[in-house]
C-alpha atoms as a PDB file:
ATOM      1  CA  UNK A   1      14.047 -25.778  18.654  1.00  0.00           C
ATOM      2  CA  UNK A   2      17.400 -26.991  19.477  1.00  0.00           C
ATOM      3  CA  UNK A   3      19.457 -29.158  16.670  1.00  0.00           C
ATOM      4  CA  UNK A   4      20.165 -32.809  17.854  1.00  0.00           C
ATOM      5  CA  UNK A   5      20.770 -36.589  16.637  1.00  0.00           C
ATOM      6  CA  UNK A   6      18.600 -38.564  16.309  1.00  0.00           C
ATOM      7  CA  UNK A   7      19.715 -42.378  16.503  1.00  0.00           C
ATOM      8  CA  UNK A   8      17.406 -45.370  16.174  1.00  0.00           C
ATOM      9  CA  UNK A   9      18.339 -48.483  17.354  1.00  0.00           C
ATOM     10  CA  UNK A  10      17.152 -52.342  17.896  1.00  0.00           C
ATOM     11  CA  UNK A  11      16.178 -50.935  21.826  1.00  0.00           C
ATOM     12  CA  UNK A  12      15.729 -47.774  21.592  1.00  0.00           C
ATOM     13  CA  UNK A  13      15.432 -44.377  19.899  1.00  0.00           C
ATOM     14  CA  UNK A  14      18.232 -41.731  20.826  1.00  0.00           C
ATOM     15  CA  UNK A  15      18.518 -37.854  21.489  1.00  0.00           C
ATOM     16  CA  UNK A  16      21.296 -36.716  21.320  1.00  0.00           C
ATOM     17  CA  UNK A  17      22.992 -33.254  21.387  1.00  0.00           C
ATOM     18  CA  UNK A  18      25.561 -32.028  18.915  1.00  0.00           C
ATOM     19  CA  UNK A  19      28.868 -33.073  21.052  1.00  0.00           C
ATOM     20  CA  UNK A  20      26.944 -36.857  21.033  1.00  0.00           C
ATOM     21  CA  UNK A  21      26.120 -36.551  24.790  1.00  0.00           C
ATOM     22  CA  UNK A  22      22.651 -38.611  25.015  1.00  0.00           C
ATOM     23  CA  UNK A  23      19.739 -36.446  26.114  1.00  0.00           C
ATOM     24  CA  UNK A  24      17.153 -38.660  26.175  1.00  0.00           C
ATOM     25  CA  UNK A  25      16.639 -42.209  25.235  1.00  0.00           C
ATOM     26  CA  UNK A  26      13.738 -43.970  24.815  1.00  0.00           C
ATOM     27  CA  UNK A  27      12.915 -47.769  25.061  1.00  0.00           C
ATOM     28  CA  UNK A  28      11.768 -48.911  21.962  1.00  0.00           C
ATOM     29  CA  UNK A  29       8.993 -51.046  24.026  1.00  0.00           C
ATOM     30  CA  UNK A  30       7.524 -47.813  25.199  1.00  0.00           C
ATOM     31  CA  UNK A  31       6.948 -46.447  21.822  1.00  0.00           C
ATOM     32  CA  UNK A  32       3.046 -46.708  21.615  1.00  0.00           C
ATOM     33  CA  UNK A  33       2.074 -44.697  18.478  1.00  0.00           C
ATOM     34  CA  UNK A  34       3.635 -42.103  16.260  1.00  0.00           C
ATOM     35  CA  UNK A  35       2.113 -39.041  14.745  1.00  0.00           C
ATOM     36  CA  UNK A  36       3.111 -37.671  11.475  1.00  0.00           C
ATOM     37  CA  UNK A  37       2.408 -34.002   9.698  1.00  0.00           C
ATOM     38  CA  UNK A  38       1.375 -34.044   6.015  1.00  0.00           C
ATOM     39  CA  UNK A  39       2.399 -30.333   6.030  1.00  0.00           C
ATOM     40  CA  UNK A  40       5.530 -30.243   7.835  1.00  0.00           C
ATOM     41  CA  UNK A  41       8.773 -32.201   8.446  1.00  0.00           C
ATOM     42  CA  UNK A  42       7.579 -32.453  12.426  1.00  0.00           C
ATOM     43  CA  UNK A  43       6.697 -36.108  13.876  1.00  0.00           C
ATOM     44  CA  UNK A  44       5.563 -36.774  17.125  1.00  0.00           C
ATOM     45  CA  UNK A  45       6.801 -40.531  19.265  1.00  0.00           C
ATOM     46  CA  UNK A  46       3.836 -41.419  21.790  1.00  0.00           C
ATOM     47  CA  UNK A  47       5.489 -42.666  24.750  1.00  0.00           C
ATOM     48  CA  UNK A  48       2.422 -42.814  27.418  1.00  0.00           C
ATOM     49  CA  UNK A  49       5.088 -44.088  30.679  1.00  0.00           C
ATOM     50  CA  UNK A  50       7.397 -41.114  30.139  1.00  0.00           C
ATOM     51  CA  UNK A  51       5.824 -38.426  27.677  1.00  0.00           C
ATOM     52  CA  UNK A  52       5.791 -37.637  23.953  1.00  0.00           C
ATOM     53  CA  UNK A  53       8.674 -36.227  21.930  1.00  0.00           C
ATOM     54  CA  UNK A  54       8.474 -34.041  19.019  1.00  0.00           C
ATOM     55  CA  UNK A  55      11.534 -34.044  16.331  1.00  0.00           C
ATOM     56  CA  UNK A  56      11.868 -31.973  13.286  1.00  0.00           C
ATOM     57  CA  UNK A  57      13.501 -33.662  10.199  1.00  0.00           C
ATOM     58  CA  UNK A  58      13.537 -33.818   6.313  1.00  0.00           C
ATOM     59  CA  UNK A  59      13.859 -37.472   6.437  1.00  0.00           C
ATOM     60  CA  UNK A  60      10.856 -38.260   8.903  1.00  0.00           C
ATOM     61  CA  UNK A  61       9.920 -40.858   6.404  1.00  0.00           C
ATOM     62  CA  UNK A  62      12.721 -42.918   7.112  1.00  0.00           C
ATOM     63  CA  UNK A  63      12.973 -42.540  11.098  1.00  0.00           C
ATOM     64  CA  UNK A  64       9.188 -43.365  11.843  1.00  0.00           C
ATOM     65  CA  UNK A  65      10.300 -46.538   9.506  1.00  0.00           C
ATOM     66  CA  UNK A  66      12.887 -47.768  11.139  1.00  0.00           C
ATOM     67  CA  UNK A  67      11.160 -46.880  14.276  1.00  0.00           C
ATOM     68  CA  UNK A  68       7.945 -48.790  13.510  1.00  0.00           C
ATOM     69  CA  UNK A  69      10.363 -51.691  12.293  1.00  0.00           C
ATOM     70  CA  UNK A  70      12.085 -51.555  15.515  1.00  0.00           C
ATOM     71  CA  UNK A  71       9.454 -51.895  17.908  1.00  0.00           C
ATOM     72  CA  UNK A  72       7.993 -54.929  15.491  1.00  0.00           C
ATOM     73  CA  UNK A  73      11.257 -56.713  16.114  1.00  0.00           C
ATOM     74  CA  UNK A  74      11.304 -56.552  19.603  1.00  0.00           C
ATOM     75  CA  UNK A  75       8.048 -58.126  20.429  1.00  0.00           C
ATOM     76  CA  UNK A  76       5.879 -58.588  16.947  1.00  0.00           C
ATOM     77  CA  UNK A  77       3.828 -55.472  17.724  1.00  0.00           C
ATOM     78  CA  UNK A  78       3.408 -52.926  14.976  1.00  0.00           C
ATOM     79  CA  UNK A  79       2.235 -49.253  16.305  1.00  0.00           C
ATOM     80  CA  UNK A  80       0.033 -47.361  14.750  1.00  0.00           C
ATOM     81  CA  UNK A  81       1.174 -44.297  12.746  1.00  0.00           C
ATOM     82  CA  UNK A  82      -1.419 -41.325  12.298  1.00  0.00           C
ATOM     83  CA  UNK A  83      -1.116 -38.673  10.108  1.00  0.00           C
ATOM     84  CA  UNK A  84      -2.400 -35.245  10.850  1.00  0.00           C
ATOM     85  CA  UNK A  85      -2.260 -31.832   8.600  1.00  0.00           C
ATOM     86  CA  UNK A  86      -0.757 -29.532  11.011  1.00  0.00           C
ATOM     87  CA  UNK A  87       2.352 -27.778  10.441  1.00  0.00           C
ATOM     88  CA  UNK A  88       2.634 -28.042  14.465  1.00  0.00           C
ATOM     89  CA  UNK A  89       2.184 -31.354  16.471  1.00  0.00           C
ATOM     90  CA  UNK A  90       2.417 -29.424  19.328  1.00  0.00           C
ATOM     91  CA  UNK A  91      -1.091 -29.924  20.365  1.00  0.00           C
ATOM     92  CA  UNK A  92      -1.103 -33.927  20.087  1.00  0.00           C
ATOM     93  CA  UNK A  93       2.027 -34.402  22.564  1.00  0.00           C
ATOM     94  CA  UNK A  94       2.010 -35.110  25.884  1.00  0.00           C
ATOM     95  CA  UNK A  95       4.778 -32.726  27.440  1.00  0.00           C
ATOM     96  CA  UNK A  96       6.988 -33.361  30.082  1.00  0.00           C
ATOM     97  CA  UNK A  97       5.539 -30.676  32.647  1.00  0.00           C
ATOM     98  CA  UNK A  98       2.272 -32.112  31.342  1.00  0.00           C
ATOM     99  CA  UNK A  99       3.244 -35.365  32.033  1.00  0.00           C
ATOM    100  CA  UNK A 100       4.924 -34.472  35.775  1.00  0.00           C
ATOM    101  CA  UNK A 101       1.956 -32.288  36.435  1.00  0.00           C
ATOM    102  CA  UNK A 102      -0.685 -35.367  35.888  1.00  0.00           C
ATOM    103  CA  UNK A 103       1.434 -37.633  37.589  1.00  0.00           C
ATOM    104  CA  UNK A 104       0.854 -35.449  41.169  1.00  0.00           C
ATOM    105  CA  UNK A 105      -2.563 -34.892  40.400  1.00  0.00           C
ATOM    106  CA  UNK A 106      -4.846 -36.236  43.260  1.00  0.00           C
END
């Protein structure tokens, strides 16, 4: 795991490293579902036209919040937010090389 920020905004939703250089961002429009462990701090974003992104955090309440709440202020839609006891969401997200490797598929 490697320690970042996390920023949520009206447009998007932030990764960024400890020095504040942006690692990935994500358009809030894009967010299609998050996935939430009962058991652990981990939540998973669902981003199905890039792939998924896991974060670690003890205030995961508060960031799916104010990412649902984002994404319902940009165009009225509210995502859907599971919940799944796992300690590891691991097997729910769509990876990058998972996400690169389906893209070349024939």
């Amino acid at each position: 795991s490697q320690e970042r920020v996390f920023v949520v905004t009206s447009a998007g939703v932030y990764n960024l490293s400890k020095s504040r250089k942006v690692k990935r961002r994500i358009d809030v429009l894009n967010v299609q579902a998050i996935t939430v462990s009962t058991v652990s701090d981990e939540f998973a974003i669902h981003v199905p036209l890039e792939y998924d992104y896991r974060f670690t955090s003890s205030r995961k309440s508060e960031a799916v919040d104010c990412i649902v709440t984002a994404r319902f202020n940009a165009n009225g839609v509210t995502i859907p937010v599971s919940y799944l006891a796992s300690v590891s969401l691991k097997e729910v997200v769509v990876t990058k090389d998972k996400a690169a490797a389906a893209a070349t598929a024939p």
